[in-house]
Protein backbone atom coordinates (compact mmCIF):
# COMPACT_ATOMS: atom_id res chain seq x y z
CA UNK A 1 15.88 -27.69 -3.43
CA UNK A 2 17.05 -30.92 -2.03
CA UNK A 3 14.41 -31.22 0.69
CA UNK A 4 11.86 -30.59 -2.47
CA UNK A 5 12.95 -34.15 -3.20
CA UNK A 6 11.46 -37.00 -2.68
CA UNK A 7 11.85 -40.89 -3.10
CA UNK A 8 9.14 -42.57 -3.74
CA UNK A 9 8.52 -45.96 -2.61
CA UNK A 10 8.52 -48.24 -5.32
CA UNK A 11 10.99 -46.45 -8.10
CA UNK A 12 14.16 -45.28 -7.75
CA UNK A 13 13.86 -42.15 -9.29
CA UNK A 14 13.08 -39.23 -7.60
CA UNK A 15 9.83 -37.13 -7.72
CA UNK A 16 9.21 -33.16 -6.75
CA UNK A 17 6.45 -32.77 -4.62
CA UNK A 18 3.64 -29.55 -5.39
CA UNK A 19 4.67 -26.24 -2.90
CA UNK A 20 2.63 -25.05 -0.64
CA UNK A 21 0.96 -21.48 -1.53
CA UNK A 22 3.17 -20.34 1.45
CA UNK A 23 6.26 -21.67 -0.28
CA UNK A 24 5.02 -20.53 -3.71
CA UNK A 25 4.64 -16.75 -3.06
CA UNK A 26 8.51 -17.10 -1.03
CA UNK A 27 10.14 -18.18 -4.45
CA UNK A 28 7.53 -16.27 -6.13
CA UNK A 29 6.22 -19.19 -8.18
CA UNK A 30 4.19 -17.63 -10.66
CA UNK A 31 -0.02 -16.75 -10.92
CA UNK A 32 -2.73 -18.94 -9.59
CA UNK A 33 -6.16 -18.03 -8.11
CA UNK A 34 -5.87 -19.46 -5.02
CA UNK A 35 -2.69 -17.08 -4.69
CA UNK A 36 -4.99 -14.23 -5.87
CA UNK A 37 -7.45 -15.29 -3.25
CA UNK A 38 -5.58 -14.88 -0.37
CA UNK A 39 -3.90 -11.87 -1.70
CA UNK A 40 -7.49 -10.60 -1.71
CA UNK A 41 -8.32 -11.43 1.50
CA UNK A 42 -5.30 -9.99 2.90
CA UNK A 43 -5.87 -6.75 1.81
CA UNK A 44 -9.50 -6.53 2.63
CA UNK A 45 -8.20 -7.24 6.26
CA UNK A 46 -6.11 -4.26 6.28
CA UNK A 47 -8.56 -2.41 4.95
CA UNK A 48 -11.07 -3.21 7.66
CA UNK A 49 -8.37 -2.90 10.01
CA UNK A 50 -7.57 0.62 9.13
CA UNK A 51 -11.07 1.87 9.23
CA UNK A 52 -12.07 0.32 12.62
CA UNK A 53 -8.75 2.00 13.73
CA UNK A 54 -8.19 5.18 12.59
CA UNK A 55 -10.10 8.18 13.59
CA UNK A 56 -11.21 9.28 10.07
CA UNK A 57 -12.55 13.18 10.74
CA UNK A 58 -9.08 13.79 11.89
CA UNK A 59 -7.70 12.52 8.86
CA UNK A 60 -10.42 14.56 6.85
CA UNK A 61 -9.31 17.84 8.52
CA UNK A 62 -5.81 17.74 8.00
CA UNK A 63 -6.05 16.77 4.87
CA UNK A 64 -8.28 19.66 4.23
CA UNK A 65 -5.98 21.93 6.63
CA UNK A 66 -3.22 20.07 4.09
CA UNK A 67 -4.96 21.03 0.91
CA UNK A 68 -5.45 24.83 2.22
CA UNK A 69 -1.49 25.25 3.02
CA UNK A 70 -0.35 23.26 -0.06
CA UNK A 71 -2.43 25.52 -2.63
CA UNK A 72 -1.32 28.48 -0.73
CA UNK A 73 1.65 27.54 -1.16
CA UNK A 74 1.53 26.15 -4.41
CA UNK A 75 0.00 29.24 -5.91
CA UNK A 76 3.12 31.74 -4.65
CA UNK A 77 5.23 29.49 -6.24
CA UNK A 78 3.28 29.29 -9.24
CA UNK A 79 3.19 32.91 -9.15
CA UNK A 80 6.93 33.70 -9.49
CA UNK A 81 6.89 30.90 -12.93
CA UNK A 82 3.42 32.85 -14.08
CA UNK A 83 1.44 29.88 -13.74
CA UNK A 84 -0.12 30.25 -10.51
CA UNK A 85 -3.45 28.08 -11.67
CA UNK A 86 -2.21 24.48 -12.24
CA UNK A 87 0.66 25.22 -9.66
CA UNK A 88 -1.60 25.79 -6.94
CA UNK A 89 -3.90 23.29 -7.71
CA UNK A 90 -0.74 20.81 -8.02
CA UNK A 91 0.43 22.20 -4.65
CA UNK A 92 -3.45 21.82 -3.25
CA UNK A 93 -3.51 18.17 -4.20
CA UNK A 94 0.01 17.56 -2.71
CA UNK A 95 -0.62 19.27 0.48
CA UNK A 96 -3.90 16.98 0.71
CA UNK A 97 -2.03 13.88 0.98
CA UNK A 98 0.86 15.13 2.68
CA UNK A 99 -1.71 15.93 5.36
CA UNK A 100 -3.71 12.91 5.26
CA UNK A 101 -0.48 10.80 5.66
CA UNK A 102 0.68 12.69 8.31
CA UNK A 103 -2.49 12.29 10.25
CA UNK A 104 -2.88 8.34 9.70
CA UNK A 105 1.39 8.52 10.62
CA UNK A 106 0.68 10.23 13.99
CA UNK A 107 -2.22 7.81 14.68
CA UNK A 108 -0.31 4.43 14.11
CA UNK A 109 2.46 6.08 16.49
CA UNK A 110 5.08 6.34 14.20
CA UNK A 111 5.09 10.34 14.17
């Protein structure tokens, strides 16, 4: 806080000078569009990022592959607590993204 602190010229007191938006989001300094703005933009570039990147089908079919297992699997389950329905469906939705993430996870390297 003491380099925030400035002397100005003419007084003796001292004056704060305005963050940066850089130094506002590090102490987390509250809302303000332009923070919202780059925010924004931010995640728009990931999200262009990610679909120039990945190899989407792939993703589709494990996800489906995902989907297929998990509702499977799901529906057993289900079975043995007489509910196999919403269990399976539950399981179905589950195994979708547990596929989906595993495909983008082995495409980024990290699997």
């Amino acid at each position: 806080m003491r380099n925030q602190i400035t002397l100005p010229g003419d007084t003796e007191r001292p004056s704060i000078r305005e963050l940066s938006l850089d130094e506002t989001e590090t102490v987390g300094g509250g809302f303000s569009w332009s923070g919202l703005v780059h925010k924004a933009e931010g995640i728009v570039h990931t999200a262009i990022h990610n679909i120039e990147s990945h190899n989407w089908t792939q993703v589709g079919n494990d996800a489906l592959n995902g989907a297929k297992i998990g509702g499977v699997a799901g529906g057993v389950v289900g079975a043995f607590f007489g509910e196999p329905g919403p269990v399976g469906a539950y399981g179905g939705a589950i195994g979708a993204l547990v596929g989906a993430d595993y495909a983008l996870a082995r495409q980024d390297g990290w699997v």
